[in-house]
C-alpha atoms as a PDB file:
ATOM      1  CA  UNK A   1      52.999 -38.509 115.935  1.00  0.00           C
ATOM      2  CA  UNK A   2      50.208 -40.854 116.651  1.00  0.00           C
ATOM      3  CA  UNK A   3      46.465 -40.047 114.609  1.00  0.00           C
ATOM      4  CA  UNK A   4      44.525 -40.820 117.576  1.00  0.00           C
ATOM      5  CA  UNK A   5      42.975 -38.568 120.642  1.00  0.00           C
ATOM      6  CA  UNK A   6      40.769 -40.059 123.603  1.00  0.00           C
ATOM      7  CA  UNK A   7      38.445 -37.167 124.329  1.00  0.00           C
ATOM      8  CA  UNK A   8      35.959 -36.954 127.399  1.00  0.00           C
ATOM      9  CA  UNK A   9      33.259 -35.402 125.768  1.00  0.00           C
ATOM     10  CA  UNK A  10      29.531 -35.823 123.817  1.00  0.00           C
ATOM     11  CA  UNK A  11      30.266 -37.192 120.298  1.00  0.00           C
ATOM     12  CA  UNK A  12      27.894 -34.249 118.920  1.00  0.00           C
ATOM     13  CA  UNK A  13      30.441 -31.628 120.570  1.00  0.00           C
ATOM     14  CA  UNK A  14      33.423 -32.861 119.597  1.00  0.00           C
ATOM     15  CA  UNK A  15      31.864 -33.473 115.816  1.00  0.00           C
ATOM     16  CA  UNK A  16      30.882 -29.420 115.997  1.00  0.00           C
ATOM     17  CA  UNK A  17      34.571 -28.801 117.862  1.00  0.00           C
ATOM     18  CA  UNK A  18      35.625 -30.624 114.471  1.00  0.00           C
ATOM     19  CA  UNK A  19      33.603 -29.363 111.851  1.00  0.00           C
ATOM     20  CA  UNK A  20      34.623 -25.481 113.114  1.00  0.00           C
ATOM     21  CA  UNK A  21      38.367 -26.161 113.083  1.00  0.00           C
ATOM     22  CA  UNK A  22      37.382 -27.880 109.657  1.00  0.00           C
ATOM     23  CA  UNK A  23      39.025 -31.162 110.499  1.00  0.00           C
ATOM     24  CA  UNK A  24      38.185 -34.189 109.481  1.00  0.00           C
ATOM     25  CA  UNK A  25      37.984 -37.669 110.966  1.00  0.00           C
ATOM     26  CA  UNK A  26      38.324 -40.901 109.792  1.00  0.00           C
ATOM     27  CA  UNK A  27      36.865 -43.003 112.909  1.00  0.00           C
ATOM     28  CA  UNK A  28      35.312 -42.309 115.928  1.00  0.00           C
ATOM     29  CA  UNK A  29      34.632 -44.598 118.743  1.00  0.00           C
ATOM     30  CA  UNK A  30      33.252 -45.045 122.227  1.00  0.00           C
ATOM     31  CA  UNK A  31      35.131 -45.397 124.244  1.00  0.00           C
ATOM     32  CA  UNK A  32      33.512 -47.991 127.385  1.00  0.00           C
ATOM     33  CA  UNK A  33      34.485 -45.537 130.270  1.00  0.00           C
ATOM     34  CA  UNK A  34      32.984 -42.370 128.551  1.00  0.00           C
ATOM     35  CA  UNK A  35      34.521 -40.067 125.980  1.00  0.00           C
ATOM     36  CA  UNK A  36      35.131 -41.211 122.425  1.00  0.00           C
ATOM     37  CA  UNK A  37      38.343 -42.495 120.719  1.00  0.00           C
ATOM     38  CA  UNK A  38      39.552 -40.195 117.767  1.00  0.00           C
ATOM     39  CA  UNK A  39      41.541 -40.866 114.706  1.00  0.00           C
ATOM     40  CA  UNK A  40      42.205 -38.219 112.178  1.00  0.00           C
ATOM     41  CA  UNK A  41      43.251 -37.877 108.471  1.00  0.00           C
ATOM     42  CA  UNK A  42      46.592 -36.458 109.081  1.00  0.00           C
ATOM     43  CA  UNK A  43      49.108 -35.566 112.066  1.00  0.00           C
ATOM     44  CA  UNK A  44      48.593 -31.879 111.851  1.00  0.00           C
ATOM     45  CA  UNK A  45      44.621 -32.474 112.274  1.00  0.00           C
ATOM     46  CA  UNK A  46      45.461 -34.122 115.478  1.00  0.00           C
ATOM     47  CA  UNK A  47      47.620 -31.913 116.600  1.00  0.00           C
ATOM     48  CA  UNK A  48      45.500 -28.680 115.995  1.00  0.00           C
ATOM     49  CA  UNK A  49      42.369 -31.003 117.509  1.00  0.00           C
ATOM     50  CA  UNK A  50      44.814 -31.661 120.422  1.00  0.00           C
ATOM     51  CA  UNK A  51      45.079 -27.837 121.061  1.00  0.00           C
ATOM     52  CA  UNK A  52      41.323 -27.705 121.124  1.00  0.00           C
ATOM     53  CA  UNK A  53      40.529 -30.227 123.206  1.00  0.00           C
ATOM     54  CA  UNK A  54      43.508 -29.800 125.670  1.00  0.00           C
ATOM     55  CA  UNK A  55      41.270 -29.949 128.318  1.00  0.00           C
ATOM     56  CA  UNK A  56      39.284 -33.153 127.908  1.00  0.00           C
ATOM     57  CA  UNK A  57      41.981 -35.290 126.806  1.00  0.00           C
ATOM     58  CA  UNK A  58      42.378 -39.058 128.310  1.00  0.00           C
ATOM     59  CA  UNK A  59      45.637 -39.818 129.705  1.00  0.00           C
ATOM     60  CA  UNK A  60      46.804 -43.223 130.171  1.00  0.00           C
ATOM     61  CA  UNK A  61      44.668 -46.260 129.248  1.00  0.00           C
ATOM     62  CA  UNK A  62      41.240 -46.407 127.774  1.00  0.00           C
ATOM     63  CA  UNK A  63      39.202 -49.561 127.515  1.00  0.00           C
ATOM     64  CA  UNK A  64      37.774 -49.550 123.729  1.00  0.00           C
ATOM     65  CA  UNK A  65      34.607 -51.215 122.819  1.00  0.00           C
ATOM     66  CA  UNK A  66      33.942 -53.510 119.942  1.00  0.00           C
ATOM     67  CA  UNK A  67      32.856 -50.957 117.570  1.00  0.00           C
ATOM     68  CA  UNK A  68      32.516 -51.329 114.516  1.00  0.00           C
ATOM     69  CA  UNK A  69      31.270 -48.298 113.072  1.00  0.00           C
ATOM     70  CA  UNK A  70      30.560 -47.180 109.244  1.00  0.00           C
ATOM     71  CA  UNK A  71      32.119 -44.085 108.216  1.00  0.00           C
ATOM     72  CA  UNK A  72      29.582 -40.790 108.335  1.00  0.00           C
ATOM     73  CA  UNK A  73      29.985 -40.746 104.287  1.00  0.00           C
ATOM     74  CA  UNK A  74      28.981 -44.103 103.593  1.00  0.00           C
ATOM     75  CA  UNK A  75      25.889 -43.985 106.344  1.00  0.00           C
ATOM     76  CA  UNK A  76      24.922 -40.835 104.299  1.00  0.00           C
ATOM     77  CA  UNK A  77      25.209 -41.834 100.926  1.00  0.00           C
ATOM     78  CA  UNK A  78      23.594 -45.868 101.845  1.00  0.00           C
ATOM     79  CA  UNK A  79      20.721 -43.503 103.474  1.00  0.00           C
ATOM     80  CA  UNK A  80      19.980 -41.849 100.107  1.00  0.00           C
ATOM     81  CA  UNK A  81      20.321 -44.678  97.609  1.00  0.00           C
ATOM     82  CA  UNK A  82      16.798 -46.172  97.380  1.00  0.00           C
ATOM     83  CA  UNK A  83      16.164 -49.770  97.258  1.00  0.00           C
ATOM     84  CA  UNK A  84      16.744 -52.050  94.448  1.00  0.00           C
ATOM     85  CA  UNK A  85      12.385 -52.716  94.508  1.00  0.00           C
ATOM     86  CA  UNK A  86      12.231 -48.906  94.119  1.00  0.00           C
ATOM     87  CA  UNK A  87      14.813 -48.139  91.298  1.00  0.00           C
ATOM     88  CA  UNK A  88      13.703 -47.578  88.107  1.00  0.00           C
END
């Protein structure tokens, strides 16, 4: 079974859709004619995530964009290490 869901939806619902069903992603996408482009950790994720969103799934084709996102972790940790100039 395939990782990846194409979801019509906000990318703040479907990150509070994931954090309540405690699932976790590993990259999320734009997708260029609305919705976002899922992958998850494991199988099982998707397919619980594919119960939840059952109704805003993308059938067929999707035209992806060239994202090239970082993932949330990294963002968060970069965010909180202070520059080199400020380091003691």
């Amino acid at each position: 079974m395939s990782r990846v869901l194409h979801v019509d939806d906000t990318e703040i619902r479907i990150r509070e859709a994931c954090r309540r069903n405690d699932i976790e992603t590993t990259a999320m996408e734009p997708l260029k004619s609305g919705g976002m482009r899922l992958v998850f950790k494991s199988a099982d994720a998707t397919a619980i995530m594919k119960r939840v969103f059952a109704k805003q799934l993308v059938s067929g084709e999707v035209q992806r964009t060239n994202f090239r996102g970082v993932p949330e972790q990294s963002y968060i940790r970069a965010k909180q290490t202070p520059p080199a100039s400020k380091r003691a």
